[in-house]
Protein backbone atom coordinates (compact mmCIF):
# COMPACT_ATOMS: atom_id res chain seq x y z
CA UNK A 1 85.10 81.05 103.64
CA UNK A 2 83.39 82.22 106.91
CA UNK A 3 82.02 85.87 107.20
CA UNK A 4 83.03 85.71 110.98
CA UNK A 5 86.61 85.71 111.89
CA UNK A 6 87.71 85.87 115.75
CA UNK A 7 89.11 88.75 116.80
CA UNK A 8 91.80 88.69 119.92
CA UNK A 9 91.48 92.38 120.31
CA UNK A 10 87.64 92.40 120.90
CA UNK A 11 87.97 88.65 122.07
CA UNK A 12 84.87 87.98 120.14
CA UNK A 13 83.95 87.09 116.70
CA UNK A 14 83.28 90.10 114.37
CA UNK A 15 82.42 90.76 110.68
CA UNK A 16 82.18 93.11 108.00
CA UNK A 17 79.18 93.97 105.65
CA UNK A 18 79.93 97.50 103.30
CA UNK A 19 79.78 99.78 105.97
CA UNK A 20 78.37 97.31 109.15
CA UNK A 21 80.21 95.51 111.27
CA UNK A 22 79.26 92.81 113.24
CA UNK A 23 79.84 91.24 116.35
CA UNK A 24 79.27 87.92 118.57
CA UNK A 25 80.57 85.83 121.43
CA UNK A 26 79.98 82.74 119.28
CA UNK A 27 78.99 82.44 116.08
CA UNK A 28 75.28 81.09 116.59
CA UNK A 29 73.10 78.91 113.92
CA UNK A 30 71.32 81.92 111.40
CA UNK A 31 73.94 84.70 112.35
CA UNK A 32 75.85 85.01 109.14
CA UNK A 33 72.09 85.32 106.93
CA UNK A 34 71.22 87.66 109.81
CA UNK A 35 74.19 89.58 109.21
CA UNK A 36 73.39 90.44 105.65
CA UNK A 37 69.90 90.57 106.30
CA UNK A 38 70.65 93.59 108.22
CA UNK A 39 73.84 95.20 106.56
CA UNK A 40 71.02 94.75 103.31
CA UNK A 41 68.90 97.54 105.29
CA UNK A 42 70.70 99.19 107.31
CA UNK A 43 71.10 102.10 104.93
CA UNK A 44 67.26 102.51 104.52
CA UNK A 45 66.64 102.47 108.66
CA UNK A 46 69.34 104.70 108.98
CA UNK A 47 66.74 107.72 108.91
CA UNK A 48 64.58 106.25 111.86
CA UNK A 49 67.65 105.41 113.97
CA UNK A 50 68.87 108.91 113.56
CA UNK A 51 65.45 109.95 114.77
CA UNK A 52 64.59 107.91 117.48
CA UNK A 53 68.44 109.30 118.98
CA UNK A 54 67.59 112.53 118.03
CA UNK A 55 64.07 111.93 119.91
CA UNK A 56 65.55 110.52 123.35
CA UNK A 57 69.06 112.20 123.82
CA UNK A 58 69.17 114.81 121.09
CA UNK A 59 68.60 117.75 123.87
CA UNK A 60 72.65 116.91 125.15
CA UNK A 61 74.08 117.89 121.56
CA UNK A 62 72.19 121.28 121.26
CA UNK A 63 70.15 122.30 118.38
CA UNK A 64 70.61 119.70 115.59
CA UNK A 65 68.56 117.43 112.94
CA UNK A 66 67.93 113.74 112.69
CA UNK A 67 70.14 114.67 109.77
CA UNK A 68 73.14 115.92 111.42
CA UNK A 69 72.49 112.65 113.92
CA UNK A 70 72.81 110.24 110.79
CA UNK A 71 75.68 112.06 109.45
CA UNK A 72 77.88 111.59 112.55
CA UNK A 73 76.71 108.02 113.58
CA UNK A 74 80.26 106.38 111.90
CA UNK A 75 80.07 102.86 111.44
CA UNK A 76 77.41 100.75 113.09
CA UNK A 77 78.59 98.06 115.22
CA UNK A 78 75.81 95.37 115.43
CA UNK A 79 75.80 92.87 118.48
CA UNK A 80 74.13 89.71 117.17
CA UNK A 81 73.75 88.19 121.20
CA UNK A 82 72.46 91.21 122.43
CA UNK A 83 70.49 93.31 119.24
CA UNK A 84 71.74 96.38 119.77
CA UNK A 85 73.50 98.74 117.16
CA UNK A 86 76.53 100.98 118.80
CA UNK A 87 78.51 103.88 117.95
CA UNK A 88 81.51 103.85 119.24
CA UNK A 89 82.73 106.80 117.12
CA UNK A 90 79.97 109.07 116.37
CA UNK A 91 81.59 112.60 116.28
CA UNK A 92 78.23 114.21 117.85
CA UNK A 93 80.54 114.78 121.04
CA UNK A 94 83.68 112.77 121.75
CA UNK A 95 82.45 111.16 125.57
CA UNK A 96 79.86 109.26 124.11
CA UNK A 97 78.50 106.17 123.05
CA UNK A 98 75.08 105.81 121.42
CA UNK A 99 73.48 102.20 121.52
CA UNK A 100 70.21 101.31 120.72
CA UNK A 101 68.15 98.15 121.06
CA UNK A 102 66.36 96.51 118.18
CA UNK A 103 64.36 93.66 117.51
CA UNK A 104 64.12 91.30 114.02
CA UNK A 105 65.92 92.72 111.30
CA UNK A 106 65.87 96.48 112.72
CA UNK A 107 61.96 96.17 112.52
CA UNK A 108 61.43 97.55 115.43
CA UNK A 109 64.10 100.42 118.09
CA UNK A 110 63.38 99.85 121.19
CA UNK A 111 65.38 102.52 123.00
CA UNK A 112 68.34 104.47 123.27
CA UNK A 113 70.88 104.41 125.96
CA UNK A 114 74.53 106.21 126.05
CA UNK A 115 77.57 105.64 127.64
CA UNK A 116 80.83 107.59 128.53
């Protein structure tokens, strides 16, 4: 059985890890071992992505912790074509949308950007 199934409401192929999802325009060769490579440890860079958004937009949400930031990220949803991790419902604020860049298996966060 595949791990990604097309979706006609995000009109792109999507998957679910635990807590992860996953999404793609086409399902590309080494996307499904990617997928688990990174729902695998996502958990354990959850810290560092809570910091590096507390680090570059943390100032619009007032006086919080990385902690507070990692509690109200919500599901993770991971775009395989363009390696970034979004929040679509972080609970931080309701206007926003927190996505940040990555490289490899989340070895390295590039950057932050929000929308909304």
């Amino acid at each position: 059985m595949a791990l990604f199934n097309f979706s006609e409401e995000e009109q792109a192929y999507t998957a679910k890890i635990d807590s992860v999802e996953f999404i793609c325009e086409e399902v590309s060769d080494g996307y499904e071992e990617t997928a688990r490579e990174i729902a695998e440890v996502y958990e354990d860079k959850l810290p560092e992505l809570a910091e590096l958004i507390l680090d570059e937009v943390g100032d619009i949400f007032g006086d919080i912790t990385a902690q507070d930031v990692a509690d109200a990220l919500g599901t993770p949803q991971i775009d395989l074509d363009r390696n970034t991790v979004t929040y679509l419902d972080q609970t931080l604020d309701d206007i926003h949308i927190i996505e940040v860049e990555y490289e490899g298996i989340l070895d390295d966060l590039l950057g932050v950007s929000m929308d909304g």
